[in-house]
PDB file of N, CA and C in Angstrom:
ATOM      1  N   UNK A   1      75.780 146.508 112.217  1.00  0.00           N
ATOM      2  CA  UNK A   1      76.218 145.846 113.445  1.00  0.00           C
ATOM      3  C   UNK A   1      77.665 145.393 113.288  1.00  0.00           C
ATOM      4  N   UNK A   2      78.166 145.540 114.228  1.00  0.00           N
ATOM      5  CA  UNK A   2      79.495 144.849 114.590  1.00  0.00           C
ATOM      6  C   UNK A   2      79.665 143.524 114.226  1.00  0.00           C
ATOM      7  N   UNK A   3      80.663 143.464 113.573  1.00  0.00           N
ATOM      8  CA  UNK A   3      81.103 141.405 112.953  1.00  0.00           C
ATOM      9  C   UNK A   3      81.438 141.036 114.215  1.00  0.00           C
ATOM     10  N   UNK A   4      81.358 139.993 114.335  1.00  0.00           N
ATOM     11  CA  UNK A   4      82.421 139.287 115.164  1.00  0.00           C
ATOM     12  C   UNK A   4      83.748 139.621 115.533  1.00  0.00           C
ATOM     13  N   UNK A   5      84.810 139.857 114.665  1.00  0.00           N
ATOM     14  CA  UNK A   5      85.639 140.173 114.757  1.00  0.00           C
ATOM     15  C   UNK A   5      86.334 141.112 114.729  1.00  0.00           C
ATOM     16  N   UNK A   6      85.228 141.792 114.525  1.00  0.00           N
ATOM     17  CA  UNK A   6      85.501 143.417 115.184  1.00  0.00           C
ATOM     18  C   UNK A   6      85.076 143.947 116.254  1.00  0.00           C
ATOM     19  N   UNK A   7      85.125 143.142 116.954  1.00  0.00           N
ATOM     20  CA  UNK A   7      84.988 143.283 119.250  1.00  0.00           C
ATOM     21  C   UNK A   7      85.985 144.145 119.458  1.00  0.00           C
ATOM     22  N   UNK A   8      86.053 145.085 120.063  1.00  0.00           N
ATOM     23  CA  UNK A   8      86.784 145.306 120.609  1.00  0.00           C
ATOM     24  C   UNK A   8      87.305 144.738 121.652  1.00  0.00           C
ATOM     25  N   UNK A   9      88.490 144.981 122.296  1.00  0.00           N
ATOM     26  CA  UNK A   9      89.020 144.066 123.667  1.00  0.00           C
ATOM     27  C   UNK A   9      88.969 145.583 124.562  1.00  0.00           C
ATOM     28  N   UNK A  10      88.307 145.173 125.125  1.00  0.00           N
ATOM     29  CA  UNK A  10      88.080 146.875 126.160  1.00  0.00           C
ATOM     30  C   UNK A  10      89.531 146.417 127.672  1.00  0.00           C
ATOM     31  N   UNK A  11      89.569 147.532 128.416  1.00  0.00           N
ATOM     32  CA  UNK A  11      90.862 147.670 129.024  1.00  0.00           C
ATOM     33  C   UNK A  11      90.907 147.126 130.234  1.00  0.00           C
ATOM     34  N   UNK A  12      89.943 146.315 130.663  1.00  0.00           N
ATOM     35  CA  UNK A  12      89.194 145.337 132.342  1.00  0.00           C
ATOM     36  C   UNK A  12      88.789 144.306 131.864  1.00  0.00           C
ATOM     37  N   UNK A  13      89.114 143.802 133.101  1.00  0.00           N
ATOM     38  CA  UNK A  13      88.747 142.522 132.717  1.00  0.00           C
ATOM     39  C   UNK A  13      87.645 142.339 133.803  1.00  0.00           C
ATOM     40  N   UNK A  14      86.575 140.507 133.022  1.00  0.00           N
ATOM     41  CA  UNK A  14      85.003 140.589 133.537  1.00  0.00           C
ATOM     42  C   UNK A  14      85.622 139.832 134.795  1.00  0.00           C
ATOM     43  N   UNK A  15      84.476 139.053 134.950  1.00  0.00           N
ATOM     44  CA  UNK A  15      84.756 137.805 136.561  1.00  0.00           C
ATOM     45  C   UNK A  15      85.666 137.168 135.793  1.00  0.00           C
ATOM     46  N   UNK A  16      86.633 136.532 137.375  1.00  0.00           N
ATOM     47  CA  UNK A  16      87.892 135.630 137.306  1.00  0.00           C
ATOM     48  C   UNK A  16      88.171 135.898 135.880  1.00  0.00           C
ATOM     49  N   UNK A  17      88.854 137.427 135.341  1.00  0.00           N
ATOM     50  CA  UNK A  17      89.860 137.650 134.906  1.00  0.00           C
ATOM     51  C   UNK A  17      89.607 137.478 133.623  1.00  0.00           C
ATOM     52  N   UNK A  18      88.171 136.984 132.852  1.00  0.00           N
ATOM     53  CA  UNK A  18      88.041 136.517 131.914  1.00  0.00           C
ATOM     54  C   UNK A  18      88.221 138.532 131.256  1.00  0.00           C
ATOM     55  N   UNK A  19      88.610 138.131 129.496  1.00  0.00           N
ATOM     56  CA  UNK A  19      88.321 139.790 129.059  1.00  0.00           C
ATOM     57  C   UNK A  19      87.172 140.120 128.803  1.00  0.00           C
ATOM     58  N   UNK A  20      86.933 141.490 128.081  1.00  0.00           N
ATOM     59  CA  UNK A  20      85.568 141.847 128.090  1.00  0.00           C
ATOM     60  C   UNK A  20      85.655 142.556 126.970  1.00  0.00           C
ATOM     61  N   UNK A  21      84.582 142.697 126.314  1.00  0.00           N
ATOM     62  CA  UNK A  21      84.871 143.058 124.345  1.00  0.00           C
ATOM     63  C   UNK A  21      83.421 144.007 124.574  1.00  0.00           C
ATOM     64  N   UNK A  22      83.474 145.072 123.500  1.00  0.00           N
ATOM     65  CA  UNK A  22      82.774 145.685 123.129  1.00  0.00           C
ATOM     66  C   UNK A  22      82.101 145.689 121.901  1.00  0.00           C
ATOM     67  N   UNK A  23      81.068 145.458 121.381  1.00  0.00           N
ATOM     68  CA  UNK A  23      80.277 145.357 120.545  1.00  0.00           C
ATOM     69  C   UNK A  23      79.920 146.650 120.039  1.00  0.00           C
ATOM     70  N   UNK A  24      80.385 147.286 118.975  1.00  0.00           N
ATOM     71  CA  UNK A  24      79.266 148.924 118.734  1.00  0.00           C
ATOM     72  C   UNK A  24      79.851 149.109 117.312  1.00  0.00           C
ATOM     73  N   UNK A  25      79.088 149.865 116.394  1.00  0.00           N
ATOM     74  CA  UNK A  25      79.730 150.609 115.163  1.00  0.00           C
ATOM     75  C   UNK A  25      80.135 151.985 116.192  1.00  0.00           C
ATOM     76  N   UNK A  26      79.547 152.507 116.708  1.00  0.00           N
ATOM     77  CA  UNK A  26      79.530 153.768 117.323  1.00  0.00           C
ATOM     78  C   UNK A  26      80.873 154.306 118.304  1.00  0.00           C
ATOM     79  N   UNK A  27      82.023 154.176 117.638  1.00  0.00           N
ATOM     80  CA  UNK A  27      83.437 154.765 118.359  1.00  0.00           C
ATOM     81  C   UNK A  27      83.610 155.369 119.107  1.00  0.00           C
ATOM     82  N   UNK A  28      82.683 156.789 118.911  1.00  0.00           N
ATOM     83  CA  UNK A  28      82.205 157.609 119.706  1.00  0.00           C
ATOM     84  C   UNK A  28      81.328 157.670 121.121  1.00  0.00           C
ATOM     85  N   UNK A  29      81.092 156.880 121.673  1.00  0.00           N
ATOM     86  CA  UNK A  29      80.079 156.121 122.685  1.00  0.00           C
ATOM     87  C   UNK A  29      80.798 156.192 123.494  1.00  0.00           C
ATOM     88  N   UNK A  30      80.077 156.324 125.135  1.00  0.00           N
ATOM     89  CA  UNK A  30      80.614 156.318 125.646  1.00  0.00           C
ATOM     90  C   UNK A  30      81.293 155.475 126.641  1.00  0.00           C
ATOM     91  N   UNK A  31      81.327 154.253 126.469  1.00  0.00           N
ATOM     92  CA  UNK A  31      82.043 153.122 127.168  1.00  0.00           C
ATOM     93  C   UNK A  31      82.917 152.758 125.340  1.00  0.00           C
ATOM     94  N   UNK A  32      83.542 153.132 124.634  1.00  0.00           N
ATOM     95  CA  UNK A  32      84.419 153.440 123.825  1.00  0.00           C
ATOM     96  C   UNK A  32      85.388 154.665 124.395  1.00  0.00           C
ATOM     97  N   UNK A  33      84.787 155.730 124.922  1.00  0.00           N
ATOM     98  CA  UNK A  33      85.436 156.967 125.196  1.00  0.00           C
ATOM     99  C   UNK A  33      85.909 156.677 126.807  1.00  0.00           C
ATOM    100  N   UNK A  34      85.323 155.618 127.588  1.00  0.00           N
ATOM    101  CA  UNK A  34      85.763 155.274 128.673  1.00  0.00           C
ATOM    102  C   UNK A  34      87.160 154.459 128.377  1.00  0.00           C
ATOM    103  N   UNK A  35      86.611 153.507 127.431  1.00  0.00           N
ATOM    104  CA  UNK A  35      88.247 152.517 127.501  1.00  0.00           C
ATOM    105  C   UNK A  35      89.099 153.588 126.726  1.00  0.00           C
ATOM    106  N   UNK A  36      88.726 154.239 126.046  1.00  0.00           N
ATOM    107  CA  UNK A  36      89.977 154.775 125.445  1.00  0.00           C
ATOM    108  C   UNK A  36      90.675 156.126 126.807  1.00  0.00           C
ATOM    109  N   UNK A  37      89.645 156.337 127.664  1.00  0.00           N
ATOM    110  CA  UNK A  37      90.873 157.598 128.884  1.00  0.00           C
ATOM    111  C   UNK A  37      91.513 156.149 129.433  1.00  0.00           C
ATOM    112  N   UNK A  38      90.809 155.207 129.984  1.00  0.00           N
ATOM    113  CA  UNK A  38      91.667 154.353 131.159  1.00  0.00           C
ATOM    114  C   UNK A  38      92.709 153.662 130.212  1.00  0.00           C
ATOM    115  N   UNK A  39      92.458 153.217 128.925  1.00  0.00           N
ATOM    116  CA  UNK A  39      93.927 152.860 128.004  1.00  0.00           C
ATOM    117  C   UNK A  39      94.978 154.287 128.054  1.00  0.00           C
ATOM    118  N   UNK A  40      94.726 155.674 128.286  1.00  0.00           N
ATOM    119  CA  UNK A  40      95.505 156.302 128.317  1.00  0.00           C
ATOM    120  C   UNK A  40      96.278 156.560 129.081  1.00  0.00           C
ATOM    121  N   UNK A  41      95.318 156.408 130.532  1.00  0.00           N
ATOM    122  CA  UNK A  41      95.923 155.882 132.101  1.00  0.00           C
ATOM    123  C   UNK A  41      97.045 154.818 132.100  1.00  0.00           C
ATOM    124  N   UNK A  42      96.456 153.671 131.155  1.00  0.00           N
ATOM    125  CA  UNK A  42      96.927 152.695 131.836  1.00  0.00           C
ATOM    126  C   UNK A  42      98.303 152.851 130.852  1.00  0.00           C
ATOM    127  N   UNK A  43      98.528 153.645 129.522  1.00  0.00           N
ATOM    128  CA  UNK A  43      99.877 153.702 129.024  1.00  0.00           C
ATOM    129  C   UNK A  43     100.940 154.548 130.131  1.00  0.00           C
ATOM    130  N   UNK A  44     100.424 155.726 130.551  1.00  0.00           N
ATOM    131  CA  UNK A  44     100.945 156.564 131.547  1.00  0.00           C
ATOM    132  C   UNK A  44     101.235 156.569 132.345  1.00  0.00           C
ATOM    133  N   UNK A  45     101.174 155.580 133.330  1.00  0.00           N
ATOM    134  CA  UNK A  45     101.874 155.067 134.141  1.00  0.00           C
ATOM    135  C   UNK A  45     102.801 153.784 133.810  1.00  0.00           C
ATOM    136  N   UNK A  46     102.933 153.184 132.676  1.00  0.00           N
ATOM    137  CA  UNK A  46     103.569 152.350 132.043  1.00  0.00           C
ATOM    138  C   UNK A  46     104.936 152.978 131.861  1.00  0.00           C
ATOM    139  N   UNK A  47     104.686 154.312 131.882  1.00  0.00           N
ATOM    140  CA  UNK A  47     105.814 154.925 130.899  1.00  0.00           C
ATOM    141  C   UNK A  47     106.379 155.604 132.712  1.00  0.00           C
ATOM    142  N   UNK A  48     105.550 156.206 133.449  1.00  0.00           N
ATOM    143  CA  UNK A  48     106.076 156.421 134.838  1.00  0.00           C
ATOM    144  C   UNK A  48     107.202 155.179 135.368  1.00  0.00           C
ATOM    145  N   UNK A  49     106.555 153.902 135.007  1.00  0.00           N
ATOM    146  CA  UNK A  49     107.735 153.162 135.764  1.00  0.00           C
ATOM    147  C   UNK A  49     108.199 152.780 135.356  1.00  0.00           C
ATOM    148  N   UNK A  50     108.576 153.079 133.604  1.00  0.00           N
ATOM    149  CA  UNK A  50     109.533 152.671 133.116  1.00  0.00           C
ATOM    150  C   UNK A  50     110.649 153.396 133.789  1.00  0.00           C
ATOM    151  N   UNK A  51     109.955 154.671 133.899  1.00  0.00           N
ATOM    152  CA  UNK A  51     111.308 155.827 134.387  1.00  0.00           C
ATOM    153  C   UNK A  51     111.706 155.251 135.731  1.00  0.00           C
ATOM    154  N   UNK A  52     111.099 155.398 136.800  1.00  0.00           N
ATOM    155  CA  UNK A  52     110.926 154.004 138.141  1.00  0.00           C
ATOM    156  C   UNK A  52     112.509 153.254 138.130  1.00  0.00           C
ATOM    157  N   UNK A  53     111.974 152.436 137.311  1.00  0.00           N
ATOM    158  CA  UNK A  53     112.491 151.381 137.006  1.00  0.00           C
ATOM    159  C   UNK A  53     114.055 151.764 136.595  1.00  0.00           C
ATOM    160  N   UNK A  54     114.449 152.275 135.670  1.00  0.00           N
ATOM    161  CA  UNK A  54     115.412 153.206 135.174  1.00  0.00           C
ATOM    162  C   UNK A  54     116.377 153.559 136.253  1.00  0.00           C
ATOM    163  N   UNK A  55     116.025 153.971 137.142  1.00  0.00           N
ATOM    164  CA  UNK A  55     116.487 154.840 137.940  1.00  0.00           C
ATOM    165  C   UNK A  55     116.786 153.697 139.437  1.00  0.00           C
ATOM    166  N   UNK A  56     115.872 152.895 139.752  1.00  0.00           N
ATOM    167  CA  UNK A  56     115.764 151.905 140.870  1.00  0.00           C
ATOM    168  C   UNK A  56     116.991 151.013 140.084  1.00  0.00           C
ATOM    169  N   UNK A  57     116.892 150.621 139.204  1.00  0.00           N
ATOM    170  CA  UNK A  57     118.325 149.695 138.491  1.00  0.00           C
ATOM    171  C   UNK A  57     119.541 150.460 138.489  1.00  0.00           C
ATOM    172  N   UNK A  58     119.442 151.893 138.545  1.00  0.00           N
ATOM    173  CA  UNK A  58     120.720 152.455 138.805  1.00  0.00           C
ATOM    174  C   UNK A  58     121.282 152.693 140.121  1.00  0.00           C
ATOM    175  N   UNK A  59     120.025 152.520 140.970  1.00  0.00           N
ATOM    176  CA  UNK A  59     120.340 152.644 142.318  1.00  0.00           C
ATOM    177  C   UNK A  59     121.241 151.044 142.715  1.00  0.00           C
ATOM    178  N   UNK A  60     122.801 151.731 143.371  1.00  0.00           N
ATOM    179  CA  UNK A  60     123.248 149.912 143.620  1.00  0.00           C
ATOM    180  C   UNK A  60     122.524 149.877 144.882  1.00  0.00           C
ATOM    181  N   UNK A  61     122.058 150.773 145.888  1.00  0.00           N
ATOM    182  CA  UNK A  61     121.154 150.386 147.437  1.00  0.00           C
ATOM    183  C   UNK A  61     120.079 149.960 147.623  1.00  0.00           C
ATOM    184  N   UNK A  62     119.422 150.073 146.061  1.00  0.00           N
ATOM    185  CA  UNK A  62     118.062 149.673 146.213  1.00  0.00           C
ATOM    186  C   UNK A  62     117.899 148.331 147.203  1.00  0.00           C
ATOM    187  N   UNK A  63     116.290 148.349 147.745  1.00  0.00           N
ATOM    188  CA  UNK A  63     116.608 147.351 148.677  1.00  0.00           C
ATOM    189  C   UNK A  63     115.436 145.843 148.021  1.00  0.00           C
ATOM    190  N   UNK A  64     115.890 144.391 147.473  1.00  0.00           N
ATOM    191  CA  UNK A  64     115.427 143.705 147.408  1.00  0.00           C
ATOM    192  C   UNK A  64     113.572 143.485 147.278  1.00  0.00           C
ATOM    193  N   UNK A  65     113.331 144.402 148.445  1.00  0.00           N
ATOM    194  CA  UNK A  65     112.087 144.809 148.965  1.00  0.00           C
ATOM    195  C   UNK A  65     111.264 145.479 147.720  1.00  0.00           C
ATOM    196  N   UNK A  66     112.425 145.693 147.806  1.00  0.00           N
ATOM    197  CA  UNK A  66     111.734 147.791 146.516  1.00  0.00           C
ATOM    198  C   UNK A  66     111.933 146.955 145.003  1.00  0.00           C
ATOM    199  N   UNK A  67     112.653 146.272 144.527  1.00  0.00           N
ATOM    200  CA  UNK A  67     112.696 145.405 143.407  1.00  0.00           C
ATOM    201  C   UNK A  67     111.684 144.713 143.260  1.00  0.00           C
ATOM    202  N   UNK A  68     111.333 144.290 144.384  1.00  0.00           N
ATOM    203  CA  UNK A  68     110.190 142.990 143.821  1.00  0.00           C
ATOM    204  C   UNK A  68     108.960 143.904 143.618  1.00  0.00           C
ATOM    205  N   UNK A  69     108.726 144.642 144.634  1.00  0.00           N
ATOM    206  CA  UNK A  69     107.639 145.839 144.178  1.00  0.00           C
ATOM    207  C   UNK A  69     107.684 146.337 142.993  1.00  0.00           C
ATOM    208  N   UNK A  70     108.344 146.707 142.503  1.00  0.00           N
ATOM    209  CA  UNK A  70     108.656 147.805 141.544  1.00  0.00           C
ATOM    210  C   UNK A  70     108.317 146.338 140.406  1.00  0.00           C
ATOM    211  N   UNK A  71     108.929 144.927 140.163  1.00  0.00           N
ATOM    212  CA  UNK A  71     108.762 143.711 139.443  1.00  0.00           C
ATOM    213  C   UNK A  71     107.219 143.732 139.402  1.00  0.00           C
ATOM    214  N   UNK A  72     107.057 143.341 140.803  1.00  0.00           N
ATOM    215  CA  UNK A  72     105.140 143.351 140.195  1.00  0.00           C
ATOM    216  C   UNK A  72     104.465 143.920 140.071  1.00  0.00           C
ATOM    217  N   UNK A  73     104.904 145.697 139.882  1.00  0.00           N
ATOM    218  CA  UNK A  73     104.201 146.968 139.325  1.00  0.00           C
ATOM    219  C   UNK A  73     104.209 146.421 137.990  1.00  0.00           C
ATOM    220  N   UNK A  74     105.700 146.620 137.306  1.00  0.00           N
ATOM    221  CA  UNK A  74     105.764 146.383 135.668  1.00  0.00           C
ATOM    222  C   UNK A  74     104.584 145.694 135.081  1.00  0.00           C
ATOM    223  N   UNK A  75     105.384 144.129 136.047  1.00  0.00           N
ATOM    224  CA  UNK A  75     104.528 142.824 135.610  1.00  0.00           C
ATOM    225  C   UNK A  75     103.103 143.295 135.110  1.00  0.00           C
ATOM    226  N   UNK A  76     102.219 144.071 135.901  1.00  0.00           N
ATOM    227  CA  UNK A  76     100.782 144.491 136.152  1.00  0.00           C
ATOM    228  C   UNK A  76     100.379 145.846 134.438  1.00  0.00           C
ATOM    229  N   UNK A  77     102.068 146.504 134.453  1.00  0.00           N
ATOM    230  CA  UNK A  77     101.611 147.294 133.561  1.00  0.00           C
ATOM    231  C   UNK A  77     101.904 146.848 132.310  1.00  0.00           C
ATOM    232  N   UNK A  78     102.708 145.745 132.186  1.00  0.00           N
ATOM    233  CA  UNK A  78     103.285 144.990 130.580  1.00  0.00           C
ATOM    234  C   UNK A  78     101.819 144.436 130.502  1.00  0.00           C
ATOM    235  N   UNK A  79     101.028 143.851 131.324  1.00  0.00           N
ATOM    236  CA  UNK A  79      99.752 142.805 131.181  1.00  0.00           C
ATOM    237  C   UNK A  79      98.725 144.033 130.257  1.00  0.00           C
ATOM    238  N   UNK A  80      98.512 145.480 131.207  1.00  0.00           N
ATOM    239  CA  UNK A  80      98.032 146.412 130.763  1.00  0.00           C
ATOM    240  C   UNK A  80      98.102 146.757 129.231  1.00  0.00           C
ATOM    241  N   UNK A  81      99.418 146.955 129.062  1.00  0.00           N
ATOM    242  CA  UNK A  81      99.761 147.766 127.665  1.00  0.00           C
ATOM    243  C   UNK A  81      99.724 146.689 126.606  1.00  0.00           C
ATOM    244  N   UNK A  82     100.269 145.537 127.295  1.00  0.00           N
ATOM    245  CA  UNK A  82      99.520 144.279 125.889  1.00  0.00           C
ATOM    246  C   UNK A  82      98.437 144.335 126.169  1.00  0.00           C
ATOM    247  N   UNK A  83      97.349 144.673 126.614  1.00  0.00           N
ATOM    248  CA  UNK A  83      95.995 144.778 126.476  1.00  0.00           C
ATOM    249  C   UNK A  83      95.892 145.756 125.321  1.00  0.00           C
ATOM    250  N   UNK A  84      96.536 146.964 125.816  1.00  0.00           N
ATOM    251  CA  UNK A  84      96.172 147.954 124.987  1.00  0.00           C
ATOM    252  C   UNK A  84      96.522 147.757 123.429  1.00  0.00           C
ATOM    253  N   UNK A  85      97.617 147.497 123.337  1.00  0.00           N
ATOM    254  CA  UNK A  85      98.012 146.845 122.317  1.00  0.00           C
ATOM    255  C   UNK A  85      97.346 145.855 121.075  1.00  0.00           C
ATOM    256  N   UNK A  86      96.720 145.197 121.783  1.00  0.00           N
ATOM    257  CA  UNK A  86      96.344 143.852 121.481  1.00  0.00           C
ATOM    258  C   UNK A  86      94.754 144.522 121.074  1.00  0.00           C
ATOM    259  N   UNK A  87      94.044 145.074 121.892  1.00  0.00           N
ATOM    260  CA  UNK A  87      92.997 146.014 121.029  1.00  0.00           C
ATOM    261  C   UNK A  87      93.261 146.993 120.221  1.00  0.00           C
ATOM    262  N   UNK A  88      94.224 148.044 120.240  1.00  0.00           N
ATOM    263  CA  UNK A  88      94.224 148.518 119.244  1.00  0.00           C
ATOM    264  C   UNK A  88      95.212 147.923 117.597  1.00  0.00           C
ATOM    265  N   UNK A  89      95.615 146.967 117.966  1.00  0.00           N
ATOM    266  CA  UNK A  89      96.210 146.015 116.563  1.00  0.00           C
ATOM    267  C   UNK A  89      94.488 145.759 116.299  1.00  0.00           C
ATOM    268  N   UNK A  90      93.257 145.491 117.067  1.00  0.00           N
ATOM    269  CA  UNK A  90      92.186 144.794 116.176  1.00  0.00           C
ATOM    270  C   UNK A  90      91.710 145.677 115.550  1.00  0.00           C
ATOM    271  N   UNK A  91      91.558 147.076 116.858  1.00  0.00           N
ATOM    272  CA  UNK A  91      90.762 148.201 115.727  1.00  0.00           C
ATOM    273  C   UNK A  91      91.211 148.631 114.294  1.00  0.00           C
ATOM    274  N   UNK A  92      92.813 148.738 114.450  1.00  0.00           N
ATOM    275  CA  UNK A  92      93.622 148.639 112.729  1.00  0.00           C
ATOM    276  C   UNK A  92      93.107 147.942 111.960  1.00  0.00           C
ATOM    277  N   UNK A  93      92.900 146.927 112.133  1.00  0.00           N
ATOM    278  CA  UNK A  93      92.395 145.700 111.432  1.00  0.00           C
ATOM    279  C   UNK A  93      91.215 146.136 110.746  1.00  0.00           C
ATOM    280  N   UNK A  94      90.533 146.103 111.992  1.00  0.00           N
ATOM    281  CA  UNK A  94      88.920 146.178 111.564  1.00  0.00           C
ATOM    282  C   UNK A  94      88.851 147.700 110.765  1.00  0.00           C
ATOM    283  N   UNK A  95      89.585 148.095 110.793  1.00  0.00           N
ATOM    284  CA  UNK A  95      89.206 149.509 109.915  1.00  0.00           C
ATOM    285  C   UNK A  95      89.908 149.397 108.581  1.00  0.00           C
ATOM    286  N   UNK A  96      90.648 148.793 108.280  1.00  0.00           N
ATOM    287  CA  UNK A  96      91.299 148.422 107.142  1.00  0.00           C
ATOM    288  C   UNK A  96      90.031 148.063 105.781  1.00  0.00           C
ATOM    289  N   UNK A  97      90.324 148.388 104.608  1.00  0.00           N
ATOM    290  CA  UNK A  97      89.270 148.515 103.999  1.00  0.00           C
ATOM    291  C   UNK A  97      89.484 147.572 103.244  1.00  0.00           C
ATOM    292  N   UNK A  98      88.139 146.728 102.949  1.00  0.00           N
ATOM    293  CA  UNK A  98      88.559 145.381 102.923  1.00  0.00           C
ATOM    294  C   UNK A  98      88.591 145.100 101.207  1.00  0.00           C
ATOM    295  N   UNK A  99      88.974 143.695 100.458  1.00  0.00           N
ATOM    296  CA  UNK A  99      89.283 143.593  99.218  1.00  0.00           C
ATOM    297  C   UNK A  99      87.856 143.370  98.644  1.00  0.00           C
TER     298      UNK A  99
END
């Protein structure tokens, strides 16, 4: 069985926003194989608006409108990818072979 501290932090969050952890030895499973496509989603469009973004900052016409949009896209995908992040720093962890 899974320690404690080897939960995973899966890529959704439960009611009012709280996170949601996965319990399994089994990697292979398939709500493991779920968070790991939507963590792939959710890097891939991270990296879409970085480009976005890139390009809207080079624009001098962009319009105010389109900034703040484009602000609380990021905002939404930095929250994402430190998710992703932040679970896969545990799985490192937890696979690390211990002393």
């Amino acid at each position: 069985m899974t320690a404690p501290n080897e939960l995973r932090l899966l890529p959704w969050s439960g009611p009012d926003g709280k996170p949601c952890y996965l319990s399994t030895d089994d990697r292979s499973g398939y709500v493991s194989g779920l968070a790991d496509n939507i963590e792939a989603v959710q890097l891939g469009t991270a990296a879409e608006l970085l480009e976005e973004a890139s390009e809207t900052l080079d624009d001098q016409d962009a319009a105010p409108e389109e900034m703040r949009r484009l602000a609380k896209e990021l905002t939404g995908a930095l929250r994402d990818v430190l998710r992703v992040a932040t679970s896969r720093g545990h799985l490192l962890a937890a696979s690390e072979p211990r002393p």
